[in-house]
Protein backbone atom coordinates (compact mmCIF):
# COMPACT_ATOMS: atom_id res chain seq x y z
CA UNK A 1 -40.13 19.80 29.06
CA UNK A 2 -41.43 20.11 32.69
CA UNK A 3 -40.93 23.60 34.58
CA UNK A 4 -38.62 23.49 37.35
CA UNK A 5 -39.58 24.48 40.89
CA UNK A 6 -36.74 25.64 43.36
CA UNK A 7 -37.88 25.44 47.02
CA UNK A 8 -36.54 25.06 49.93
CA UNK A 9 -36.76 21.54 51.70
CA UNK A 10 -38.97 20.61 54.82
CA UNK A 11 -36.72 19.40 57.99
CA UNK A 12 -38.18 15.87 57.31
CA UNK A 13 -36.84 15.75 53.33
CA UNK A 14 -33.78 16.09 53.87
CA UNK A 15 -33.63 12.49 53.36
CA UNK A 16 -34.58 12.79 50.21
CA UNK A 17 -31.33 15.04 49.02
CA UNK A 18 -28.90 12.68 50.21
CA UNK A 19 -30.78 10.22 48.34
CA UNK A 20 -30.23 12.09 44.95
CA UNK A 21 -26.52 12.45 45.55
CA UNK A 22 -25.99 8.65 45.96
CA UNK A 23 -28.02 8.31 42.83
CA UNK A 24 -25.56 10.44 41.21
CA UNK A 25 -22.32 9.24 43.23
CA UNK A 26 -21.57 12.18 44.37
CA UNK A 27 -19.40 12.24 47.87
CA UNK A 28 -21.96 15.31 48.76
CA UNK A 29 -24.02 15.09 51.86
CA UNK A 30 -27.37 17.14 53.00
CA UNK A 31 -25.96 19.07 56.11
CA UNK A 32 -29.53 18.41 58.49
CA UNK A 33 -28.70 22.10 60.40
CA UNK A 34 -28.71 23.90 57.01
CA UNK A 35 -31.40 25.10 54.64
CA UNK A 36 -31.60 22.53 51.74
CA UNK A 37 -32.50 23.87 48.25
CA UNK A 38 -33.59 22.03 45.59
CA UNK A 39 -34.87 22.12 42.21
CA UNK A 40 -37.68 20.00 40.71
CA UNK A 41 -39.26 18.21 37.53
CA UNK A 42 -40.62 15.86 39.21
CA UNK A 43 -37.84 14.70 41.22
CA UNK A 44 -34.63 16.45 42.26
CA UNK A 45 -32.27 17.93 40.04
CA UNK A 46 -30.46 19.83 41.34
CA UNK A 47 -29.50 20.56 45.38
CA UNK A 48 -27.40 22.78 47.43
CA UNK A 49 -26.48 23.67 51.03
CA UNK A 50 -26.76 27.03 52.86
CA UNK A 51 -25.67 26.62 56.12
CA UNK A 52 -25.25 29.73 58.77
CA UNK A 53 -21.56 29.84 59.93
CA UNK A 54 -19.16 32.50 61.55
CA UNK A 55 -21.45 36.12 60.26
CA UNK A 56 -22.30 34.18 57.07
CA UNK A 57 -23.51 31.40 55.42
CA UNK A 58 -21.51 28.98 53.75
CA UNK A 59 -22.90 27.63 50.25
CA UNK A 60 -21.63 23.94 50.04
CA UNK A 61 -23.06 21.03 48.22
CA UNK A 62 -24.36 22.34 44.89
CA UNK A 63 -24.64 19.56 42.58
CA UNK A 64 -26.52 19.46 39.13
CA UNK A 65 -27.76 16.07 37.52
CA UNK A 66 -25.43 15.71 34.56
CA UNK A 67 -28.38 15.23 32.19
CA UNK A 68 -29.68 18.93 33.27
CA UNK A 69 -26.44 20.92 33.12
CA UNK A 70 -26.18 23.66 30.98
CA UNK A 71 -29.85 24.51 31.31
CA UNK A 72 -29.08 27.51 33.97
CA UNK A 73 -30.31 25.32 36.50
CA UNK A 74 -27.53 26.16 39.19
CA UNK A 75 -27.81 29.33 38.59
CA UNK A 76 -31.58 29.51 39.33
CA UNK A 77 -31.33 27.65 42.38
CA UNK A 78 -28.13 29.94 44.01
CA UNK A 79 -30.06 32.66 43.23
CA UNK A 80 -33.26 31.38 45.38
CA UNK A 81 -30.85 29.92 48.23
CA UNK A 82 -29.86 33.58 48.57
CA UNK A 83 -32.27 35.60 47.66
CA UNK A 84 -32.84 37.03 51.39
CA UNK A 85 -30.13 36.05 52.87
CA UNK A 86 -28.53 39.50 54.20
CA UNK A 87 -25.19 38.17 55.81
CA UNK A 88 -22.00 37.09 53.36
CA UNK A 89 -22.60 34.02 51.14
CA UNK A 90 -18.85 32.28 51.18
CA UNK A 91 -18.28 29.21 48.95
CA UNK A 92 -14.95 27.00 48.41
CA UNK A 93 -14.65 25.27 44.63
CA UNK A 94 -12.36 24.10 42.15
CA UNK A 95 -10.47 27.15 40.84
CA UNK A 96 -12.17 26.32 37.15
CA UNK A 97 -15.30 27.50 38.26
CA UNK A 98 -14.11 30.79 39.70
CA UNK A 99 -15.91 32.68 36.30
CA UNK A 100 -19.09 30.65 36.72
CA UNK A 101 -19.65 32.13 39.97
CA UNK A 102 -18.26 35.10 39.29
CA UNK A 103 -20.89 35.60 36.72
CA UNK A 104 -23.60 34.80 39.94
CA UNK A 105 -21.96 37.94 41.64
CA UNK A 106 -19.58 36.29 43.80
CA UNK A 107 -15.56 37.75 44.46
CA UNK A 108 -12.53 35.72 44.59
CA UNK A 109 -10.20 35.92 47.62
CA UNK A 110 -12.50 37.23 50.12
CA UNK A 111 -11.60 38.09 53.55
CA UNK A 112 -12.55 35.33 55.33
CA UNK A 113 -13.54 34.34 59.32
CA UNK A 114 -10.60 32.47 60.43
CA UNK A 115 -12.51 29.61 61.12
CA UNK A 116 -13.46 29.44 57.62
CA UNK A 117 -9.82 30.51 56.10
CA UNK A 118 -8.80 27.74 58.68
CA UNK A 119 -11.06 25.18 57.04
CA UNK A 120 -10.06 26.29 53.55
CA UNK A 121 -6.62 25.59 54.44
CA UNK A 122 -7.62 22.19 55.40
CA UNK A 123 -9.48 21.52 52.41
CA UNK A 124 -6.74 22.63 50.46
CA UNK A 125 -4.00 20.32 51.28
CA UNK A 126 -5.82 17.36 49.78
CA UNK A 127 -7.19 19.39 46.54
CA UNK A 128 -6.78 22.63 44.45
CA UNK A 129 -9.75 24.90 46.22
CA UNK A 130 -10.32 28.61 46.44
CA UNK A 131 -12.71 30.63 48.74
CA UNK A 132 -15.26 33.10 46.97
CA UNK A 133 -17.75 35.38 48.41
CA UNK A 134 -21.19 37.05 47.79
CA UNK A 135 -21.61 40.20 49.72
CA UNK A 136 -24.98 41.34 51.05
CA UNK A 137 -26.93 43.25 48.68
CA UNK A 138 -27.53 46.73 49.94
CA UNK A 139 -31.28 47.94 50.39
């Protein structure tokens, strides 16, 4: 099996991560005024959004190729996305994954910006979502 590479994308490859969600039909969309991370065999497979919002970043997007879950792939590639990032991480997700990321270091029921509790509230009304949080490391 290949090694995976997790990198960050250039501004002009960002095509190429909307491009693997349609493959997988995934509603997901590359956010162009975010950082893009991916991770690599020799195409994508996996991808995520960090995007600067409000003090923080917000981590949206993550998505795993069904054929490479379970491999600690997501995992790899969070922990690159924020590996110096020294402002909150927040995240909304189905409440079933609240231990997942809890096991990445991330709280449930943060104190949120209001713009962000706002749009959690919106998100909300259409689907069960909750709003986690990685706090800066110290040091």
């Amino acid at each position: 099996m290949t090694d995976i590479r997790y990198s960050q994308l250039d501004d002009l490859s960002w095509p190429l991560m909307n491009k693997f969600y349609r493959q997988h039909q995934s509603s997901m969309k590359a956010v162009r005024e975010a950082q893009l991370w991916v991770a690599r065999r020799e195409e994508i497979v996996a991808a995520l959004c960090l995007r600067p919002v409000f003090g923080g970043h917000w981590l949206t997007g993550l998505f795993v190729d069904p054929a490479c879950r379970e491999q600690g792939i997501a995992a790899q590639l969070i922990a690159e996305a924020v590996k110096g990032v020294e402002a909150p991480v927040w995240l909304f997700c189905h409440p079933d994954l609240r231990g997942f990321y809890e096991r990445r270091g991330f709280t449930f029921d943060p104190a949120l910006p209001q713009a962000m509790a706002e749009r959690l509230s919106r998100y909300a009304r259409s689907k069960p979502m909750i709003a986690m949080e990685l706090a800066p490391r110290a040091g």
